[in-house]
Protein backbone atom coordinates (compact mmCIF):
# COMPACT_ATOMS: atom_id res chain seq x y z
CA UNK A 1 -116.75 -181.03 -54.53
CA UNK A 2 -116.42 -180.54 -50.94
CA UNK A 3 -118.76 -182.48 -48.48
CA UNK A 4 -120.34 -179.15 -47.38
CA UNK A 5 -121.32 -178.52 -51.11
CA UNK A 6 -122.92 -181.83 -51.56
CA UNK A 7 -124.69 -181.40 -48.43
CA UNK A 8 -126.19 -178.14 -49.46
CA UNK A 9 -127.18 -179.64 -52.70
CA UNK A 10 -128.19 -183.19 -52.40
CA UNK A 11 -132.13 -181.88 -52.49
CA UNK A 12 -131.74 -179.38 -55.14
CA UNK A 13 -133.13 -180.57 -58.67
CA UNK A 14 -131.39 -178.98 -61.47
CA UNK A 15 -133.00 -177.60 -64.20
CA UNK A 16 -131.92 -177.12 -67.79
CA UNK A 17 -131.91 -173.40 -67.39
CA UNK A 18 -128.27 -172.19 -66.69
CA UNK A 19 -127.08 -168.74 -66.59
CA UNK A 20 -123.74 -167.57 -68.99
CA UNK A 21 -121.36 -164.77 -66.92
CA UNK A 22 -121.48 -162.81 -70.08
CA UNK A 23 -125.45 -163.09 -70.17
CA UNK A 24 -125.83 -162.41 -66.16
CA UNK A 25 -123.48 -159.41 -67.04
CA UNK A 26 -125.27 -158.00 -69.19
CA UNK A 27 -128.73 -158.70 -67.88
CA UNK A 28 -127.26 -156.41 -64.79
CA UNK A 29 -126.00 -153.43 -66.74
CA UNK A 30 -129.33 -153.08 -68.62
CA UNK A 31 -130.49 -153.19 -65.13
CA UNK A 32 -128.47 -150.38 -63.93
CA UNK A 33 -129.16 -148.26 -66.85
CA UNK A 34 -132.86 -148.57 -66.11
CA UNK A 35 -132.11 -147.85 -62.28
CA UNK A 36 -129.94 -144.82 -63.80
CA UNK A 37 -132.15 -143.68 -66.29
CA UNK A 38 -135.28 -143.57 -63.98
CA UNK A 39 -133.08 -141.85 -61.52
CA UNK A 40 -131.88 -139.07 -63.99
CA UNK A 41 -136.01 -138.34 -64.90
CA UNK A 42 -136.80 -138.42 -61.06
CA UNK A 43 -134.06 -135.80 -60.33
CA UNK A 44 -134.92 -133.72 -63.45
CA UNK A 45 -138.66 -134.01 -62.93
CA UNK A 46 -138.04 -132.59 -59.40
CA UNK A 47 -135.97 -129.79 -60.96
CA UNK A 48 -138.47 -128.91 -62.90
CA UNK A 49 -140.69 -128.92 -60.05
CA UNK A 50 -138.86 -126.53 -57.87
CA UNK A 51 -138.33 -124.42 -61.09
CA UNK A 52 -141.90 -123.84 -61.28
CA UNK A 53 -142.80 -123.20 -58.14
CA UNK A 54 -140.20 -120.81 -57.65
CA UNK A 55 -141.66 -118.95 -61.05
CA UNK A 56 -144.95 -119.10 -59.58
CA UNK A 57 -143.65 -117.21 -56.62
CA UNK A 58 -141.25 -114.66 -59.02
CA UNK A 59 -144.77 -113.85 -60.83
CA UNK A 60 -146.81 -113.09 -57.69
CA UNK A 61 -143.97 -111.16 -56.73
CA UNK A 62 -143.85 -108.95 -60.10
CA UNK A 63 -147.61 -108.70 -59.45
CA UNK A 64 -147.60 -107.09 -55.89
CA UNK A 65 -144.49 -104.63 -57.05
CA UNK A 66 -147.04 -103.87 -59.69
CA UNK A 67 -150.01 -103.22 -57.84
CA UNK A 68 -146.97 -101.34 -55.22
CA UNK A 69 -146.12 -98.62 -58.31
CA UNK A 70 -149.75 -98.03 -59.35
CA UNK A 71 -150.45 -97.47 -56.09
CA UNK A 72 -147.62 -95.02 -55.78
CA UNK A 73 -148.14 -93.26 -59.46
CA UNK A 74 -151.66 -92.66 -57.68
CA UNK A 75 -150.03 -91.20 -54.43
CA UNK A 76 -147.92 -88.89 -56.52
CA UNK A 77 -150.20 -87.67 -58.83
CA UNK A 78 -152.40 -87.09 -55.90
CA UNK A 79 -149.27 -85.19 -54.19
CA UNK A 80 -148.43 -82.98 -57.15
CA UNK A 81 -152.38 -82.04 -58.08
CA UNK A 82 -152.51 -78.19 -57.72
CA UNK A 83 -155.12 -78.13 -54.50
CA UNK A 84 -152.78 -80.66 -52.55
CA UNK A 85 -149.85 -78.12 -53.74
CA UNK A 86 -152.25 -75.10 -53.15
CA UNK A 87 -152.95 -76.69 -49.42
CA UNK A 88 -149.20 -77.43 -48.38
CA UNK A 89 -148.43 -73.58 -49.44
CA UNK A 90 -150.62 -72.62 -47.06
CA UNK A 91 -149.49 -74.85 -44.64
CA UNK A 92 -145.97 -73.32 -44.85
CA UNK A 93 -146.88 -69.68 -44.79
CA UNK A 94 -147.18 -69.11 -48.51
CA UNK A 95 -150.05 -66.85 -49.43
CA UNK A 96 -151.95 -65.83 -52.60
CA UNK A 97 -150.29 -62.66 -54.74
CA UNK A 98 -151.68 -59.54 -54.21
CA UNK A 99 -150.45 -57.50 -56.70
CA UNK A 100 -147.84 -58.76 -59.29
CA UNK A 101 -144.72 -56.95 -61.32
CA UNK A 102 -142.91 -57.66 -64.16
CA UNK A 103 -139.40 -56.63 -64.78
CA UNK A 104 -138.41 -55.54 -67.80
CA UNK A 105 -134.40 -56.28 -68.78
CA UNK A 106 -133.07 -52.92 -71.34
CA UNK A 107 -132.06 -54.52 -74.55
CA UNK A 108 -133.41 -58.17 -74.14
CA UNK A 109 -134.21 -58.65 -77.46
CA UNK A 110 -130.31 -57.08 -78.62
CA UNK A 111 -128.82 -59.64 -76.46
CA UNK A 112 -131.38 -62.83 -77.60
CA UNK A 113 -129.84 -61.59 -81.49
CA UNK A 114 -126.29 -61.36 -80.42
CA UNK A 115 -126.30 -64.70 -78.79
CA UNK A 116 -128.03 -66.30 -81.93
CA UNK A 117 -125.42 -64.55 -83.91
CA UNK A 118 -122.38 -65.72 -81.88
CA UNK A 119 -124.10 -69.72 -82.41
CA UNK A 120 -124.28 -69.42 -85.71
CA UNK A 121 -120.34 -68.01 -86.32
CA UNK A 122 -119.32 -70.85 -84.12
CA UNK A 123 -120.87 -73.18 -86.77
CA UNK A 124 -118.71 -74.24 -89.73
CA UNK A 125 -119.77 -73.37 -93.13
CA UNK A 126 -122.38 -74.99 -94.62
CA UNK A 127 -121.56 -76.38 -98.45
CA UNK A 128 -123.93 -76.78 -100.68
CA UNK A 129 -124.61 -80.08 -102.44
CA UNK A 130 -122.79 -80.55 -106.20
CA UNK A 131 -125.64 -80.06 -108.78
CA UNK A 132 -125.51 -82.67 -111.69
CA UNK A 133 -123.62 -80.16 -113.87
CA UNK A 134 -120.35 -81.30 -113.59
CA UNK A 135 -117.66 -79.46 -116.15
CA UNK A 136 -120.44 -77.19 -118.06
């Protein structure tokens, strides 16, 4: 031992409790693997945090976009009832019918039947279903 050693130690009892590398070792990864472990749930616990809160704010969102579109449906259905419509016709010029005409079109119902008869060439033929008569 070196003088500076002995010096340092002269005063210091020993004890019967001594320390193997292997034990110290191991005493110290357990340690780190706590230190790990509780830094893993910290991290994921945040996570989690963050997660919510940003939910929270995805669901207040969904609610005012909501509230946005019924608010709107209203607005439209407001827009398209027939005294709004009645009013804005007025407003452009539009004016009540005085006296209404029909035209009639020569041979409307001749050309409705033609058409339909034209469709239903264009159609391939319908076959019937075998009956359970087979070779009688």
């Amino acid at each position: 031992m070196t003088w500076l050693h002995q010096w340092a130690s002269h005063g210091i009892k020993r004890t019967g409790w001594e320390m193997d590398p292997t034990t110290a070792l191991s005493g110290l990864a357990l340690l780190v693997g706590l230190v790990l472990m509780a830094a893993f749930y910290l991290a994921l616990s945040s996570q989690t945090a963050v997660l919510g809160r940003r939910l929270e704010a995805l669901e207040s969102q969904r609610e005012a976009l909501q509230r946005e579109i019924a608010r709107l449906e209203v607005e439209i259905a407001q827009a398209q009832s027939a005294t709004a419509m009645m009013q804005r016709a007025q407003e452009m010029g539009f004016q009540p019918a005085q006296e209404v005409h029909f035209l009639a079109v020569p041979r409307w119902p001749a050309l409705a039947a033609q058409a339909a008869q034209k469709e239903e060439q264009a159609l391939p033929p319908v076959i019937p279903p075998p009956t359970g008569d087979r070779g009688s």
